[in-house]
Protein backbone atom coordinates (compact mmCIF):
# COMPACT_ATOMS: atom_id res chain seq x y z
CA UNK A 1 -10.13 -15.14 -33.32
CA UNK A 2 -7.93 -12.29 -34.58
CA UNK A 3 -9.47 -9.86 -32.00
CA UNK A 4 -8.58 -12.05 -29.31
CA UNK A 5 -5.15 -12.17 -30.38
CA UNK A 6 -4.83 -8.63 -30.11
CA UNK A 7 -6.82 -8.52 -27.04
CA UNK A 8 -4.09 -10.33 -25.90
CA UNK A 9 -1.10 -8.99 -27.18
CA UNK A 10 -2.35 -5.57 -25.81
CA UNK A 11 -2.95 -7.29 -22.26
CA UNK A 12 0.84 -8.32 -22.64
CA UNK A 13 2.01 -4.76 -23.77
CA UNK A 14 0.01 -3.24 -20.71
CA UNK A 15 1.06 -5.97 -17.97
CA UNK A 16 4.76 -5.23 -19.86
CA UNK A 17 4.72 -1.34 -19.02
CA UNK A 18 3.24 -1.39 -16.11
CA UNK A 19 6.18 -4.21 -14.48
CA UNK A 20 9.08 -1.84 -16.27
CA UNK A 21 7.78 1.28 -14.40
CA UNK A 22 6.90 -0.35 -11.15
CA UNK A 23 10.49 -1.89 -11.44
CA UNK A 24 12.05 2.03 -12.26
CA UNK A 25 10.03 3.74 -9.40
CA UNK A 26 9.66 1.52 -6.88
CA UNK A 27 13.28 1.46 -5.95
CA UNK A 28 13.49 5.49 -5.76
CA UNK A 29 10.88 5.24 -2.72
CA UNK A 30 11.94 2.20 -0.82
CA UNK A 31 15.36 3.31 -0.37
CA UNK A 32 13.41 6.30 1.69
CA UNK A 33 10.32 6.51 4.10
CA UNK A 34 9.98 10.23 4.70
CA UNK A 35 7.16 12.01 6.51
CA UNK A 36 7.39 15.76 6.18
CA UNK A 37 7.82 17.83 8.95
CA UNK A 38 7.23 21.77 8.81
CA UNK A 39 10.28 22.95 6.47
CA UNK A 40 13.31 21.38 6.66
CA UNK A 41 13.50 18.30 8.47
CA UNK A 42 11.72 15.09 8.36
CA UNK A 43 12.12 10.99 9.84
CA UNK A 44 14.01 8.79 7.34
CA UNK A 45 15.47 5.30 6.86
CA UNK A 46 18.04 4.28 5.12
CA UNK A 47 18.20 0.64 4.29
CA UNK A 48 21.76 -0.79 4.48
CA UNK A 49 21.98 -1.91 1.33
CA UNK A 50 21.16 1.50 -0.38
CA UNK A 51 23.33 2.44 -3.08
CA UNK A 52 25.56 5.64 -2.81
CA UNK A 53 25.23 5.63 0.63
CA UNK A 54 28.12 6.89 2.86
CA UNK A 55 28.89 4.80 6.30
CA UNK A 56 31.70 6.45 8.93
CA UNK A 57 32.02 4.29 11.97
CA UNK A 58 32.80 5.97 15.61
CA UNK A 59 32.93 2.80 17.83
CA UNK A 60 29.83 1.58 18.52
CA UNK A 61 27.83 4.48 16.62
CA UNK A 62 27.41 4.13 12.65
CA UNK A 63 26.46 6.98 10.52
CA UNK A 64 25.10 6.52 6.86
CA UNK A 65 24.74 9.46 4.43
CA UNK A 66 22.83 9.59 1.23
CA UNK A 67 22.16 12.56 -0.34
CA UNK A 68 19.29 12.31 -2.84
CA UNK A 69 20.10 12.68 -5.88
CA UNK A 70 23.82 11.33 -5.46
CA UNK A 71 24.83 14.37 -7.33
CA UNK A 72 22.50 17.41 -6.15
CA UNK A 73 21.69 20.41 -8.76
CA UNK A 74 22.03 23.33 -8.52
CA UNK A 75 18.64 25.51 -7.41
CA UNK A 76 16.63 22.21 -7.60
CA UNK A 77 14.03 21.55 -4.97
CA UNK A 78 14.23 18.16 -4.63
CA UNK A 79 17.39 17.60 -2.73
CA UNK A 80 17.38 15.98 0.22
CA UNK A 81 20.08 14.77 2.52
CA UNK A 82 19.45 12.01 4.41
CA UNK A 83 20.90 10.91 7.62
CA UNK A 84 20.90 7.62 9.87
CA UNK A 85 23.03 7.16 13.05
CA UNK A 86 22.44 3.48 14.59
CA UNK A 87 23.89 2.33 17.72
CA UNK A 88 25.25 -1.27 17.30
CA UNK A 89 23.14 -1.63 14.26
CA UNK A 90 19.95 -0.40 16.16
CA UNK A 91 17.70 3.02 16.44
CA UNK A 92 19.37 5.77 18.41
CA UNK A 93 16.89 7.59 20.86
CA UNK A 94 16.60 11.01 22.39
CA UNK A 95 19.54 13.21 20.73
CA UNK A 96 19.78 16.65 19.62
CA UNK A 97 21.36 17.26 15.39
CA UNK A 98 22.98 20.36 14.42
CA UNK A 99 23.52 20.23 10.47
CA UNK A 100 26.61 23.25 8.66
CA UNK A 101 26.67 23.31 5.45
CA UNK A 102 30.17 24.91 4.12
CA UNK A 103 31.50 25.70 0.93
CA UNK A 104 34.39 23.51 0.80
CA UNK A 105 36.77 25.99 -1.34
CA UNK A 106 36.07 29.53 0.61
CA UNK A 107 34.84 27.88 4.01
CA UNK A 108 32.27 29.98 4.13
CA UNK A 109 28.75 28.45 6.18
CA UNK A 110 25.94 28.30 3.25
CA UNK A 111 23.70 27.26 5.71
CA UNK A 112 23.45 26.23 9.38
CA UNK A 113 20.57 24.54 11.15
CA UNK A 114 20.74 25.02 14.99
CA UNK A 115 20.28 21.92 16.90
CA UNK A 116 16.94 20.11 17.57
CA UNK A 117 15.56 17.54 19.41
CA UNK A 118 15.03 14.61 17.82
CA UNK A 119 13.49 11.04 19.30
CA UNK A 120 15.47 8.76 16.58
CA UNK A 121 18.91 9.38 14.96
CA UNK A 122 17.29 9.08 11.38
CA UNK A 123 16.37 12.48 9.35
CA UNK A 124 16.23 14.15 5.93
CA UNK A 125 17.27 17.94 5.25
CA UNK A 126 15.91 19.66 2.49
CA UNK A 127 17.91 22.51 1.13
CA UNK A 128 18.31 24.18 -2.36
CA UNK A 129 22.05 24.82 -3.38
CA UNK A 130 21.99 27.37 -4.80
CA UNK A 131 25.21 27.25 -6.90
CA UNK A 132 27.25 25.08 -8.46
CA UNK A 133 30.72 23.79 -7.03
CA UNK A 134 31.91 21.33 -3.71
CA UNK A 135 30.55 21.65 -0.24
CA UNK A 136 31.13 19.92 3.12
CA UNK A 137 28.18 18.83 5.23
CA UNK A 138 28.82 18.64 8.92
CA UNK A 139 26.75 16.35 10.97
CA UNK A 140 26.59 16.55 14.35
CA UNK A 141 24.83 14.50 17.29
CA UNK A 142 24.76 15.49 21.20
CA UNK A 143 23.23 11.51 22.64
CA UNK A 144 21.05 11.48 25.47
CA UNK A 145 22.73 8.79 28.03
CA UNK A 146 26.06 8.45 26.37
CA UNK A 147 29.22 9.65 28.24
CA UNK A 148 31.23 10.71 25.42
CA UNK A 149 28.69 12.43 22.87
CA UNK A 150 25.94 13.91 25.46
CA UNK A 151 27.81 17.24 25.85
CA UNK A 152 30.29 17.22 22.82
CA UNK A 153 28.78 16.15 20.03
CA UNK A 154 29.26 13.45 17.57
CA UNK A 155 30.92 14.56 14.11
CA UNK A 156 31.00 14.14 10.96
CA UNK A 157 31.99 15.72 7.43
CA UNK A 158 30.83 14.25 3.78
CA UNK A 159 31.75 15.82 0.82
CA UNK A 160 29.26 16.69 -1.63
CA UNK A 161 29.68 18.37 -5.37
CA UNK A 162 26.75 20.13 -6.54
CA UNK A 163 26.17 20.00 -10.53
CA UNK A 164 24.48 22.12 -13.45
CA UNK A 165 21.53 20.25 -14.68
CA UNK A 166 22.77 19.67 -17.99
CA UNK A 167 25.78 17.05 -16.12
CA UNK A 168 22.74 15.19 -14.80
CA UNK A 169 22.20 11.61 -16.48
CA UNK A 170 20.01 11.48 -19.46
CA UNK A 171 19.22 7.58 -18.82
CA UNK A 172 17.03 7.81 -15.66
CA UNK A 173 14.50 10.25 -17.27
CA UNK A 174 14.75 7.22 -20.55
CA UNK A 175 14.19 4.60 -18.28
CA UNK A 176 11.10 6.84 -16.35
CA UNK A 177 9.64 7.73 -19.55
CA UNK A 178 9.82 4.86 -22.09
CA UNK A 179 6.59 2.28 -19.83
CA UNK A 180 4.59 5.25 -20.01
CA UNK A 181 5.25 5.86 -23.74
CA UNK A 182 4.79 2.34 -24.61
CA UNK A 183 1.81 2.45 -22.88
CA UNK A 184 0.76 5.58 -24.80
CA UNK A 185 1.96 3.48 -28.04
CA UNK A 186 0.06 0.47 -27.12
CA UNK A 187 -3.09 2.37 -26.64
CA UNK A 188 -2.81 4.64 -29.64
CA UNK A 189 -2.91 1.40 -31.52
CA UNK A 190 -5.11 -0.44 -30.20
CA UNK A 191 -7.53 2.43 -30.87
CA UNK A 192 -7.03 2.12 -34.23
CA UNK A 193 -7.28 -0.98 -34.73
CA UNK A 194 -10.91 -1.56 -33.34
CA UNK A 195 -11.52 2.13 -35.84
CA UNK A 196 -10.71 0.08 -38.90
CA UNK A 197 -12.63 -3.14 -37.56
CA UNK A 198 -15.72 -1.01 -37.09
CA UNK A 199 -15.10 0.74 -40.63
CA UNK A 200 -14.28 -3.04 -42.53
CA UNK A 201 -10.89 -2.44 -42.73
CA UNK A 202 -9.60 -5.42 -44.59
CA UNK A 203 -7.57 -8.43 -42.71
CA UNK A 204 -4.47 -6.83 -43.36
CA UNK A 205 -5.09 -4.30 -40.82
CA UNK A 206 -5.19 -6.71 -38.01
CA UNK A 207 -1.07 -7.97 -38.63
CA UNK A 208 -0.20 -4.53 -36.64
CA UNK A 209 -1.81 -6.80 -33.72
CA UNK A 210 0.07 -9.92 -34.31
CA UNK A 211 4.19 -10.01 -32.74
């Protein structure tokens, strides 16, 4: 009976550490569908209820930033900056994006992407920063159809600070890390318990399997 108590207590730990990390992760990739495309640029969606997000409102055009992480670091290669213009809350087709990326103290252009044709209004940018301090990003939009915004484009500025990665939060990397080390734990021990029940350990080895 004992070994089915800790055949169950290490089915708990498991199901435990496995509902933690799916809870961690899981919101990291369904705030973003991207598909990859060549170097830079790829489709994205950004749900409306994503935190962090940025919304700027030009009548019946909305555009949502959210840069990825919410802080970037500095000469990381996992930024991303993700874009999603909506026309009365639905997909914007056939437009051409132009992204400049300024330093917001000098004005100098870090980086400038010419524009391209794109067949929805939602993106991502990669790009490595590749020092520390405050930039503008300038978004704009030339719309297919539209009046207004087919010739001059649509734009927009965000503000974005880029950080050392020492200012980066020490929690999400806990929060990441402790399911897989209590599933490390939880293995580890229940290794050694079924050791000491094949050598005769006495009872008093099986209380490390009872909560």
């Amino acid at each position: 009976m004992v070994w089915l108590l800790c055949m169950r207590n290490y089915l708990l730990i498991f199901v435990f550490s496995t509902v933690i990390a799916v809870a961690v992760i899981l919101p990291f990739d369904n705030y973003l569908i991207i598909d990859q495309q060549k170097d830079f640029f790829a489709y994205a969606h950004i749900f409306s209820d994503t935190p962090n997000a940025i919304t700027k409102n030009f009548g019946k055009y909305q555009l949502v930033f959210l840069p990825y992480p919410n802080n970037p670091i500095a000469n990381d290669n996992s930024t991303r900056l993700n874009f999603s213009l909506t026309e009365n809350k639905t997909d914007v087709y056939s437009l051409f994006i132009s992204l400049i990326i300024k330093d917001r103290n000098s004005g100098n252009v870090v980086e400038q992407i010419p524009y391209k044709f794109y067949e929805f209004g939602d993106i991502t940018l990669s790009h490595i920063f590749q020092e520390v301090g405050d930039y503008i990003i300038t978004f704009q939009a030339k719309i297919h159809g539209d009046p207004k915004y087919k010739v001059n484009p649509l734009i927009a500025n965000f503000n974005l600070s880029v950080v050392e990665p020492s200012e980066t939060s020490f929690i999400p990397w806990m929060l990441f890390l402790l399911p897989i080390l209590a599933a490390i734990a939880g293995i580890v021990t229940y290794i050694e318990f079924f050791r000491k029940r094949k050598n005769g350990g006495s009872k008093n080895a099986y209380l490390v399997c009872i909560f």
